[in-house]
PDB file of N, CA and C in Angstrom:
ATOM      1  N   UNK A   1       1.119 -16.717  22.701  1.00  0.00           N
ATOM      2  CA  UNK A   1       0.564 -16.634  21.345  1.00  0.00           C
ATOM      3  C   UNK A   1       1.453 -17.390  20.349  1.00  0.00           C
ATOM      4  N   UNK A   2       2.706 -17.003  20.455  1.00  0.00           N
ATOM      5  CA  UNK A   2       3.775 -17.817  19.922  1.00  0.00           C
ATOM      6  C   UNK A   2       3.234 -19.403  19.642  1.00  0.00           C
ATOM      7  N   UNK A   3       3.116 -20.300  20.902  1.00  0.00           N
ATOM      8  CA  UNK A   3       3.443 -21.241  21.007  1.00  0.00           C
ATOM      9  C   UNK A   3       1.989 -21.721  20.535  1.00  0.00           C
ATOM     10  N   UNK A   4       0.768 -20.787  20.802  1.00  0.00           N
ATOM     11  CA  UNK A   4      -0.497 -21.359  19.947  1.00  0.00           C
ATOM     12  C   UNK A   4      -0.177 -21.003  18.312  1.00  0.00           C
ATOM     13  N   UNK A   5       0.304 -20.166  17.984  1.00  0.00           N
ATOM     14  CA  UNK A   5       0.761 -20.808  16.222  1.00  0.00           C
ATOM     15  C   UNK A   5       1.295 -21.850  15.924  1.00  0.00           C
ATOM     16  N   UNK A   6       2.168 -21.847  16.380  1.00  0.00           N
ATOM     17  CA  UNK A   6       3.093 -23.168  16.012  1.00  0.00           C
ATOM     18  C   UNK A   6       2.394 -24.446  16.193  1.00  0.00           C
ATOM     19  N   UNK A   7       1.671 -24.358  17.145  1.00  0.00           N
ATOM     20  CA  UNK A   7       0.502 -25.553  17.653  1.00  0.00           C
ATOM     21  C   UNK A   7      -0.212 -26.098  16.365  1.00  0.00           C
ATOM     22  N   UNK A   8      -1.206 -24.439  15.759  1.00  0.00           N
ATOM     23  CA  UNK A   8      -1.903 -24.640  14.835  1.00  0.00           C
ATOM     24  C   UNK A   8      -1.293 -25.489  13.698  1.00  0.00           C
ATOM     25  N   UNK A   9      -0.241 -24.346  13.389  1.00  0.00           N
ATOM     26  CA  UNK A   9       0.919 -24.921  12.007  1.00  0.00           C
ATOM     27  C   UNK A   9       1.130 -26.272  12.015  1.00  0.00           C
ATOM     28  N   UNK A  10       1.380 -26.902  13.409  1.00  0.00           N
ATOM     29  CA  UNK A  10       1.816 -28.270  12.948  1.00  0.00           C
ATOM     30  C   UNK A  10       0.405 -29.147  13.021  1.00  0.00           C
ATOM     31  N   UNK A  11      -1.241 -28.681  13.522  1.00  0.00           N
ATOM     32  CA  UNK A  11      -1.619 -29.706  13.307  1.00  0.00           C
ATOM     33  C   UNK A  11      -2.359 -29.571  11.751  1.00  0.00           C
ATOM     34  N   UNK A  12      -1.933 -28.198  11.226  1.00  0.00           N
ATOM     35  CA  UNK A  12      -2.300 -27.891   9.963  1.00  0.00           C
ATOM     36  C   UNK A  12      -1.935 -29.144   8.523  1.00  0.00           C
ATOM     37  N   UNK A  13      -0.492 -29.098   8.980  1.00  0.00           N
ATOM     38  CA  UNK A  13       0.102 -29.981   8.110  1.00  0.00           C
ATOM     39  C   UNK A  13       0.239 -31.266   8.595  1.00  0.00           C
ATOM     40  N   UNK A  14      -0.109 -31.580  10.046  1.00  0.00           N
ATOM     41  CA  UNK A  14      -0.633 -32.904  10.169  1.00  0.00           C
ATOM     42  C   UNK A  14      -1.844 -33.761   9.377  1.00  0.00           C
ATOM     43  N   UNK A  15      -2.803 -32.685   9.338  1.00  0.00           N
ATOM     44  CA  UNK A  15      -3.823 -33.636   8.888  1.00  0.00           C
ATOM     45  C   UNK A  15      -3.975 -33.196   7.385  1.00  0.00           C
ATOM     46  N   UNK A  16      -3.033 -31.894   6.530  1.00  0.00           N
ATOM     47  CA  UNK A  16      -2.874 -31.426   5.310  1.00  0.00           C
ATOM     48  C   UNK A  16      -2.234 -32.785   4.355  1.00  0.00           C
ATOM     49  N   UNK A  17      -0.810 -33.463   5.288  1.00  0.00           N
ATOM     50  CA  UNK A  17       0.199 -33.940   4.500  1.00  0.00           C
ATOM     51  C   UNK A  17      -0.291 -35.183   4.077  1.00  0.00           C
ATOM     52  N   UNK A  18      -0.922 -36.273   4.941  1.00  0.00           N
ATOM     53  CA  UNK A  18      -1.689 -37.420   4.303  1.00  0.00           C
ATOM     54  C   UNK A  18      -2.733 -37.350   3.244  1.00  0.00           C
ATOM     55  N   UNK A  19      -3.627 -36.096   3.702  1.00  0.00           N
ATOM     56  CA  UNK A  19      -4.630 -36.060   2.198  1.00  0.00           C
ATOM     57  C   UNK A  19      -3.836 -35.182   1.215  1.00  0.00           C
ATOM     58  N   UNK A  20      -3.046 -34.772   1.248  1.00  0.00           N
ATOM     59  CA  UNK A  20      -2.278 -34.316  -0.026  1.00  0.00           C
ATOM     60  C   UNK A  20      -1.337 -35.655  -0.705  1.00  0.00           C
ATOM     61  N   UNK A  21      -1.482 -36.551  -0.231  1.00  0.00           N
ATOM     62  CA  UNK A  21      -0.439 -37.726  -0.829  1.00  0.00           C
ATOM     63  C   UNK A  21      -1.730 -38.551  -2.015  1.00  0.00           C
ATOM     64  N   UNK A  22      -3.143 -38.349  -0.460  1.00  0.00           N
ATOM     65  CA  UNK A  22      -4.146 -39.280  -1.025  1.00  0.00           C
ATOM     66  C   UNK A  22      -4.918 -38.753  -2.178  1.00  0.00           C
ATOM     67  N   UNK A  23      -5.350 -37.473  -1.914  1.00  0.00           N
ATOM     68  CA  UNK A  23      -5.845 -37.041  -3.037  1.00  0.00           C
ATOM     69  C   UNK A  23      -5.230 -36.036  -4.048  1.00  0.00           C
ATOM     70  N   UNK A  24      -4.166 -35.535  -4.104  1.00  0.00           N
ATOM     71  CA  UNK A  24      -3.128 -34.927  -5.458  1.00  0.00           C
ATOM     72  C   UNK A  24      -3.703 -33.854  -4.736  1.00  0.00           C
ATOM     73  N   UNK A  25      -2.980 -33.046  -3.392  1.00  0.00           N
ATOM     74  CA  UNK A  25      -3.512 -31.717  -3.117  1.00  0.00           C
ATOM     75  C   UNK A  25      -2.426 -30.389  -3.093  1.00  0.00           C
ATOM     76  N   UNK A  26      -2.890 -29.510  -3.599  1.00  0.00           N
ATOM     77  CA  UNK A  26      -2.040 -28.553  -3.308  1.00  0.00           C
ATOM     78  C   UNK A  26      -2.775 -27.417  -2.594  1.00  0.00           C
ATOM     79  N   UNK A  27      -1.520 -26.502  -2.081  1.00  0.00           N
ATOM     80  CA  UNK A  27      -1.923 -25.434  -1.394  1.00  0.00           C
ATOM     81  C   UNK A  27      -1.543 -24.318  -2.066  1.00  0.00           C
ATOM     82  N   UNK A  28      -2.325 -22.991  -2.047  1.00  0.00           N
ATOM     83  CA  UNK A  28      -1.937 -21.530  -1.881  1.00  0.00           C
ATOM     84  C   UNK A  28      -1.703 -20.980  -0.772  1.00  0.00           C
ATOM     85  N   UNK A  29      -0.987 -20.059  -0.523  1.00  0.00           N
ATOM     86  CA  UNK A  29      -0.908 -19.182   0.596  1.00  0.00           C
ATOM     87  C   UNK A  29      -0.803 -17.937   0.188  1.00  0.00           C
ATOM     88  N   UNK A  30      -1.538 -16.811   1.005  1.00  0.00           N
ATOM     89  CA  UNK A  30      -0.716 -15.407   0.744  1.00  0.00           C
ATOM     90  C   UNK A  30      -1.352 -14.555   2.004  1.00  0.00           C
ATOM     91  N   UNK A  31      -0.146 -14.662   2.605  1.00  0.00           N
ATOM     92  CA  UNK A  31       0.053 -13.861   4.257  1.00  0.00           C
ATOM     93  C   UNK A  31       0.575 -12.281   3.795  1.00  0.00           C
ATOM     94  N   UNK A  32      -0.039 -11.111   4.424  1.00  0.00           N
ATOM     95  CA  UNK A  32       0.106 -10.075   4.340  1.00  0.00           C
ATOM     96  C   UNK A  32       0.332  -9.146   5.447  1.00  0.00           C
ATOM     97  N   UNK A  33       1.660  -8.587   5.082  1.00  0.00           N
ATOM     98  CA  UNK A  33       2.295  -8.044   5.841  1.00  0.00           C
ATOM     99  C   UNK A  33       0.800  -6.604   6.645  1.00  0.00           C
ATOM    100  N   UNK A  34       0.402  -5.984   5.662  1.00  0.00           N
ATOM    101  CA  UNK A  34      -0.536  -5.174   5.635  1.00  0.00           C
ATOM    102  C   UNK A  34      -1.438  -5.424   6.565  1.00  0.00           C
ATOM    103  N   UNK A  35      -2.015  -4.452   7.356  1.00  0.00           N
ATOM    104  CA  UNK A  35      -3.123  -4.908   8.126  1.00  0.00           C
ATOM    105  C   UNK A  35      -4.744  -5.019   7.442  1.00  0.00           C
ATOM    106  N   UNK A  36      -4.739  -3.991   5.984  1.00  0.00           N
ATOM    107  CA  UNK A  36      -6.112  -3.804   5.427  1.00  0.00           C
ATOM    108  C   UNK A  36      -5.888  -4.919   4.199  1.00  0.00           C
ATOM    109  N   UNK A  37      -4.777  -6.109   4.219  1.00  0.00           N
ATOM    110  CA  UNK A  37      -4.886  -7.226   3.462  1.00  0.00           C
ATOM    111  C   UNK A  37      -5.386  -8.474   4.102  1.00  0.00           C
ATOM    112  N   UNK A  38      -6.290  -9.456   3.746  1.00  0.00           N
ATOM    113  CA  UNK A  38      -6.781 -10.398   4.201  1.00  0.00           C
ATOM    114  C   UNK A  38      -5.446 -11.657   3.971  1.00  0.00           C
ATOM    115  N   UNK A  39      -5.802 -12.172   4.918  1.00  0.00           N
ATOM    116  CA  UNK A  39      -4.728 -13.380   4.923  1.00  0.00           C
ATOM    117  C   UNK A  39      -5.472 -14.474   3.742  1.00  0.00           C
ATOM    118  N   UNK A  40      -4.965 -15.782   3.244  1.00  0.00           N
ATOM    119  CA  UNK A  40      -5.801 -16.346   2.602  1.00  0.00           C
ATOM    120  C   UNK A  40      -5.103 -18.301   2.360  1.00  0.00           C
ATOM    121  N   UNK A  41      -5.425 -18.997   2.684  1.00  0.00           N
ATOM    122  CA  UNK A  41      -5.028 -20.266   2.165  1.00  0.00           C
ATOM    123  C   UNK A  41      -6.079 -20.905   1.385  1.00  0.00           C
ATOM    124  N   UNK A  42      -5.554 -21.071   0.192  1.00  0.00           N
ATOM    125  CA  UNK A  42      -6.350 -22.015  -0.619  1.00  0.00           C
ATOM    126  C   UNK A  42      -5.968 -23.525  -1.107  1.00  0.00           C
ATOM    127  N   UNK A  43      -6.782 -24.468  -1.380  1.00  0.00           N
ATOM    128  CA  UNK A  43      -6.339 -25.477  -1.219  1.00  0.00           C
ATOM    129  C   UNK A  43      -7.026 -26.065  -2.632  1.00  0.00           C
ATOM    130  N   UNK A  44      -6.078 -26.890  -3.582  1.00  0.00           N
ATOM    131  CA  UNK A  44      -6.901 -27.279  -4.776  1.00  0.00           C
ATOM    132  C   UNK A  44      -6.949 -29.070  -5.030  1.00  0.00           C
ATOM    133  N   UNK A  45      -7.609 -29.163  -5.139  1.00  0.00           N
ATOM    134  CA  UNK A  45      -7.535 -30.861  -5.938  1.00  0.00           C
ATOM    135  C   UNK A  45      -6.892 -30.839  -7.464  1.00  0.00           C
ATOM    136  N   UNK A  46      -5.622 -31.469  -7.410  1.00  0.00           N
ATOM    137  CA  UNK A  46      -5.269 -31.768  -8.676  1.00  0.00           C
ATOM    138  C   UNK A  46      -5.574 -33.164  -9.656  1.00  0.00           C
ATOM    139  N   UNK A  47      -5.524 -32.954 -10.944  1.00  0.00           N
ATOM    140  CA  UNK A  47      -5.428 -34.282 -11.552  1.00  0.00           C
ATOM    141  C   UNK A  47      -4.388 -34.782 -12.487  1.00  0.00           C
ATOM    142  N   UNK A  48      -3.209 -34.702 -11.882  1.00  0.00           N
ATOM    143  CA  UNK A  48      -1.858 -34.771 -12.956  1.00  0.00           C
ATOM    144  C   UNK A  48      -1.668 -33.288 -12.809  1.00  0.00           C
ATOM    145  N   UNK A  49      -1.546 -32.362 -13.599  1.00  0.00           N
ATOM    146  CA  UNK A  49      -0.557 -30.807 -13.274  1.00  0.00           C
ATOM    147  C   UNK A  49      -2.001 -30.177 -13.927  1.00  0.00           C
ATOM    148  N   UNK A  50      -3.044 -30.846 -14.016  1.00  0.00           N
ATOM    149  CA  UNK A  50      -4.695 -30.095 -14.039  1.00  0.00           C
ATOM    150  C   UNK A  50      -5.090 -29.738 -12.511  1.00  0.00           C
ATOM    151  N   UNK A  51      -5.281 -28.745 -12.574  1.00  0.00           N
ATOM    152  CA  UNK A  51      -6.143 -27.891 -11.016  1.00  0.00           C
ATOM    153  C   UNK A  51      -7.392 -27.839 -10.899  1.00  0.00           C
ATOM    154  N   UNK A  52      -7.854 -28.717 -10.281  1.00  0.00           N
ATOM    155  CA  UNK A  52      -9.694 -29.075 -10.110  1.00  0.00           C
ATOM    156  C   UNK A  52     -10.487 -28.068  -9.564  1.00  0.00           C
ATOM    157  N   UNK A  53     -10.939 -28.843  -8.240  1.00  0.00           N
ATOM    158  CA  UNK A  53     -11.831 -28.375  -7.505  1.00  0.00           C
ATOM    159  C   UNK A  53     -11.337 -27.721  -6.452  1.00  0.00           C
ATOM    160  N   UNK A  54     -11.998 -26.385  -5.976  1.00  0.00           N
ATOM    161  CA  UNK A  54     -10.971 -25.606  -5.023  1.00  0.00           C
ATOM    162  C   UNK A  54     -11.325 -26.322  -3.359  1.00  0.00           C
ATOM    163  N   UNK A  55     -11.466 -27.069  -2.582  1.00  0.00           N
ATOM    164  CA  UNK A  55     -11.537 -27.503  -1.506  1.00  0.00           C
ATOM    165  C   UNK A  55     -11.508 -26.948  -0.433  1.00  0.00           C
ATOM    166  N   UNK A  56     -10.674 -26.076  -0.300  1.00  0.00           N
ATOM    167  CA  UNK A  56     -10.692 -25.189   1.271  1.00  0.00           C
ATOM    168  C   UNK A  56     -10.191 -23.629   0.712  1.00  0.00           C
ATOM    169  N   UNK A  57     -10.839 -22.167   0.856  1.00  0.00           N
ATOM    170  CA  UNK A  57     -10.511 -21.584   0.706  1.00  0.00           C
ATOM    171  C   UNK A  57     -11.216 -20.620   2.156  1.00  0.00           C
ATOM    172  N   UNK A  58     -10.047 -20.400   3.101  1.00  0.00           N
ATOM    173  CA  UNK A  58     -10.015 -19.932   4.209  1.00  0.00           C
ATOM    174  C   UNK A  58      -9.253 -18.276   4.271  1.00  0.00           C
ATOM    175  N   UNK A  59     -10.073 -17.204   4.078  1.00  0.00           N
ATOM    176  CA  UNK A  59      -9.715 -15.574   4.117  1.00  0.00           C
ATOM    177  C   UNK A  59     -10.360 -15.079   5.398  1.00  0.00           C
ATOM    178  N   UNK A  60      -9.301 -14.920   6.345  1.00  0.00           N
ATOM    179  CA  UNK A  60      -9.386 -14.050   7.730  1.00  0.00           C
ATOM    180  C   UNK A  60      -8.317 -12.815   7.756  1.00  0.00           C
ATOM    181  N   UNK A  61      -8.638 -12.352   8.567  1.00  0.00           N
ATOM    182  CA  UNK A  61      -7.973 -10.949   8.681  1.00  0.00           C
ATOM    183  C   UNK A  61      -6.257 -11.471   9.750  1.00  0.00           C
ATOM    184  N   UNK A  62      -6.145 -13.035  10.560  1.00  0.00           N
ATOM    185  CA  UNK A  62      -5.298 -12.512  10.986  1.00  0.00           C
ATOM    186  C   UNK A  62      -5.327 -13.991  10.123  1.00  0.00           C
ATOM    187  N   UNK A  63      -3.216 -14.613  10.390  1.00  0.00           N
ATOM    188  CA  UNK A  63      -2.804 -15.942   9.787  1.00  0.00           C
ATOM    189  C   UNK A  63      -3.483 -16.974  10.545  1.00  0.00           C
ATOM    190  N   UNK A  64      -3.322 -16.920  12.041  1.00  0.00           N
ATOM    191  CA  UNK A  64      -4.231 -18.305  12.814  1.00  0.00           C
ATOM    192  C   UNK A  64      -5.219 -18.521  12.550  1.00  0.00           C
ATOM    193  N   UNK A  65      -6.221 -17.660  12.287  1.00  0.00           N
ATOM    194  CA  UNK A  65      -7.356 -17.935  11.763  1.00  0.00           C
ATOM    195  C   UNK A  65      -7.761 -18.325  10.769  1.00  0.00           C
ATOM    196  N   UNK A  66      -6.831 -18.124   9.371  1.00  0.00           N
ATOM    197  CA  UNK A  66      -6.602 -18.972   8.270  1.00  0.00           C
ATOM    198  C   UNK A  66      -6.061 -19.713   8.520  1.00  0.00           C
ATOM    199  N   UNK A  67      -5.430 -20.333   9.421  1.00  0.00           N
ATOM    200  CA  UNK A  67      -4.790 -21.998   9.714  1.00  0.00           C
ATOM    201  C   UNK A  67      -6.283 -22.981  10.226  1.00  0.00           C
ATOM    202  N   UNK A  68      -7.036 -22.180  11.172  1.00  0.00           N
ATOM    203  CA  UNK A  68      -7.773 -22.688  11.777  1.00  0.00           C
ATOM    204  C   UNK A  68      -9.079 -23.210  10.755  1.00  0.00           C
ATOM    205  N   UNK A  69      -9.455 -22.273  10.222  1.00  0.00           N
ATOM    206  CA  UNK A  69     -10.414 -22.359   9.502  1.00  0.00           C
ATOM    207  C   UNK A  69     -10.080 -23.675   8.681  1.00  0.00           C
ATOM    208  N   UNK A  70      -9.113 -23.266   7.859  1.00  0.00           N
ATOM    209  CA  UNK A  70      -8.510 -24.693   6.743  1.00  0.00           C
ATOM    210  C   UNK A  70      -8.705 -26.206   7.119  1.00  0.00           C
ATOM    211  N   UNK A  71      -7.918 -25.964   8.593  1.00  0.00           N
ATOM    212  CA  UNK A  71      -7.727 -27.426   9.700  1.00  0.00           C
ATOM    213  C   UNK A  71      -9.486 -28.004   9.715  1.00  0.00           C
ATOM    214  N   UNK A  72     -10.567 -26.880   9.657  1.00  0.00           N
ATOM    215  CA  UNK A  72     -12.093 -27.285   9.794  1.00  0.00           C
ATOM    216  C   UNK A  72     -12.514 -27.899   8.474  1.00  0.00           C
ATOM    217  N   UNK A  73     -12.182 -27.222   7.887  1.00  0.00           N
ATOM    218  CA  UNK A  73     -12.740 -27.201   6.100  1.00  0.00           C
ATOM    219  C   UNK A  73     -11.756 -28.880   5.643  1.00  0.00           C
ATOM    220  N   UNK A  74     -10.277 -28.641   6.002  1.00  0.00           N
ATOM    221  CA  UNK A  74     -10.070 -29.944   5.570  1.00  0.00           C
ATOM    222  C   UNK A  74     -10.579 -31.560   6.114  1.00  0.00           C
ATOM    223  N   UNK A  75     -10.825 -30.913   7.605  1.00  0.00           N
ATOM    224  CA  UNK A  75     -11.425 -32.196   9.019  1.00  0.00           C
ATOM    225  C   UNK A  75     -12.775 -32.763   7.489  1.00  0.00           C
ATOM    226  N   UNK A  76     -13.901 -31.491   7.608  1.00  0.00           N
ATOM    227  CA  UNK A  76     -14.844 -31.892   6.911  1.00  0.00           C
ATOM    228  C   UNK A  76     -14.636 -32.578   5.152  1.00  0.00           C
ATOM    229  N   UNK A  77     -13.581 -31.966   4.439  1.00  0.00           N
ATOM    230  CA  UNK A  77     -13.673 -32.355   3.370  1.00  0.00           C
ATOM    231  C   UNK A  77     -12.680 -34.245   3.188  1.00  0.00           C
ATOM    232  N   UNK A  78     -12.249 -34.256   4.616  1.00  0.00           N
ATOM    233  CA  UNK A  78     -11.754 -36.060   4.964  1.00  0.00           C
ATOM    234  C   UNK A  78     -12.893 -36.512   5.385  1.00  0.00           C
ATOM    235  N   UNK A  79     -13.715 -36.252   6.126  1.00  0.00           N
ATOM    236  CA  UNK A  79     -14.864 -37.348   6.395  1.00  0.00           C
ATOM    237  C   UNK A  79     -15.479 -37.055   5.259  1.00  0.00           C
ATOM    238  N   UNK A  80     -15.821 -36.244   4.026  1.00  0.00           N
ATOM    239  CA  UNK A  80     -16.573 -36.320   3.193  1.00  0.00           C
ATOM    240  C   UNK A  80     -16.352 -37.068   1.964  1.00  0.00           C
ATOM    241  N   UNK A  81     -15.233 -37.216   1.766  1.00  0.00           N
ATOM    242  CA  UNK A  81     -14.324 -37.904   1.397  1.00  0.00           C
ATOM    243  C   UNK A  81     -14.262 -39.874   1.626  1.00  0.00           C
ATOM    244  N   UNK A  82     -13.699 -39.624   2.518  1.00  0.00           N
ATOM    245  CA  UNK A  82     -14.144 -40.880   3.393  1.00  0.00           C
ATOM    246  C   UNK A  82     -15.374 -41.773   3.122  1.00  0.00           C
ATOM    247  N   UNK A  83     -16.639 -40.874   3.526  1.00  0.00           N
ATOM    248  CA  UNK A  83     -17.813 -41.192   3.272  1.00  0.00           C
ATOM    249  C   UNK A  83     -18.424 -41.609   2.082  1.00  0.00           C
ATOM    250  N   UNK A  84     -18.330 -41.295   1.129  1.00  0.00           N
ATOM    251  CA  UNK A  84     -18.225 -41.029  -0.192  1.00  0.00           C
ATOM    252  C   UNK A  84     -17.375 -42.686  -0.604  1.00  0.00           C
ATOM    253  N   UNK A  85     -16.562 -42.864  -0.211  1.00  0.00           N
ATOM    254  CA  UNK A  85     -15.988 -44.214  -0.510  1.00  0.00           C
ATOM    255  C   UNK A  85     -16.094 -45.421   0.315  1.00  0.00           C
ATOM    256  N   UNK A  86     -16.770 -44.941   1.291  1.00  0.00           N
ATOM    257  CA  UNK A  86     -17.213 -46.286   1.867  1.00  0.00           C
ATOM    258  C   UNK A  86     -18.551 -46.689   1.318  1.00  0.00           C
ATOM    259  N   UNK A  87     -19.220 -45.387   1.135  1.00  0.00           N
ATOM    260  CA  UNK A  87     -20.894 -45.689   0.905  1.00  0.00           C
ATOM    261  C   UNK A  87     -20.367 -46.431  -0.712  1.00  0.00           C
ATOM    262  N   UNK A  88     -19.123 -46.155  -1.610  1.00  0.00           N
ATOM    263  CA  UNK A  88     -18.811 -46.856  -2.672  1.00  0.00           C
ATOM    264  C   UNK A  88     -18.611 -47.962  -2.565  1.00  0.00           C
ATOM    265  N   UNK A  89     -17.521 -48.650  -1.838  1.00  0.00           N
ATOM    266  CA  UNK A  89     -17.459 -49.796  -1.431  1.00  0.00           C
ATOM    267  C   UNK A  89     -18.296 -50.691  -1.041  1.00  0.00           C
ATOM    268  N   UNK A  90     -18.881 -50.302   0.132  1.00  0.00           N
ATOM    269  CA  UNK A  90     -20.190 -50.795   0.424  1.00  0.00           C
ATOM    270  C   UNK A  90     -21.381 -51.122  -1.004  1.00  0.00           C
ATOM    271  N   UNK A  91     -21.029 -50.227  -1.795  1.00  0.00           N
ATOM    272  CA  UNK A  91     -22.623 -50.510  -2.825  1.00  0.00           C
ATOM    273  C   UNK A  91     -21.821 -51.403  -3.860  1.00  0.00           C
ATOM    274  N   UNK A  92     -20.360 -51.800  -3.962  1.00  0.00           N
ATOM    275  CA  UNK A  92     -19.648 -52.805  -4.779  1.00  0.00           C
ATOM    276  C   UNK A  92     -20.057 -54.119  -3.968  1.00  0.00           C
ATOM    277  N   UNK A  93     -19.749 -54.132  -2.663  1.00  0.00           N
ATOM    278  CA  UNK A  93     -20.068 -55.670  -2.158  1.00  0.00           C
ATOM    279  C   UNK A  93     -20.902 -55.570  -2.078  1.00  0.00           C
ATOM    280  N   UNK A  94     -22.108 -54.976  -1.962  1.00  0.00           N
ATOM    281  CA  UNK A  94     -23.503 -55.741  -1.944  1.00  0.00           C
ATOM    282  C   UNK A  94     -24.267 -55.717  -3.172  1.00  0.00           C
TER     283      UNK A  94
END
């Protein structure tokens, strides 16, 4: 179990640390010791030290599962992302 956290954790901030450079991202966390507290990572789009749009907000009962969830929510909010600027690009050159 150990070694599947740590797994998660690092591909968390693998694919966290590039779109946080690209798009001004920050994170929340709040892990609870408690068992009747929900775990929770939230994730915001900034614009300068303004806090936008909330992007990934992942609440499970254990921490892996708020790693996991996030790792989905962020996968989708990079190809959406992505998408979004090519279909831009694309409608500049043509």
């Amino acid at each position: 179990m150990e070694d599947e956290y740590k797994e998660i954790v690092r591909k968390f901030y693998e694919i966290y640390r590039p779109l946080q450079k690209k798009y001004n991202l920050r994170y929340h966390m709040h892990f609870s010791i408690y068992e009747s507290e929900d775990d929770l990572i939230e994730i915001w789009e900034y614009s300068g030290e303004t806090r936008g749009k909330c992007i990934v907000r992942a609440k499970e009962t254990e921490e892996i599962d708020c790693y996991k969830r996030a790792i989905d929510e962020l996968k989708n909010y990079k190809q959406e992302r992505e998408e979004k600027e090519h279909g831009r690009s694309a409608a500049m050159a043509g």
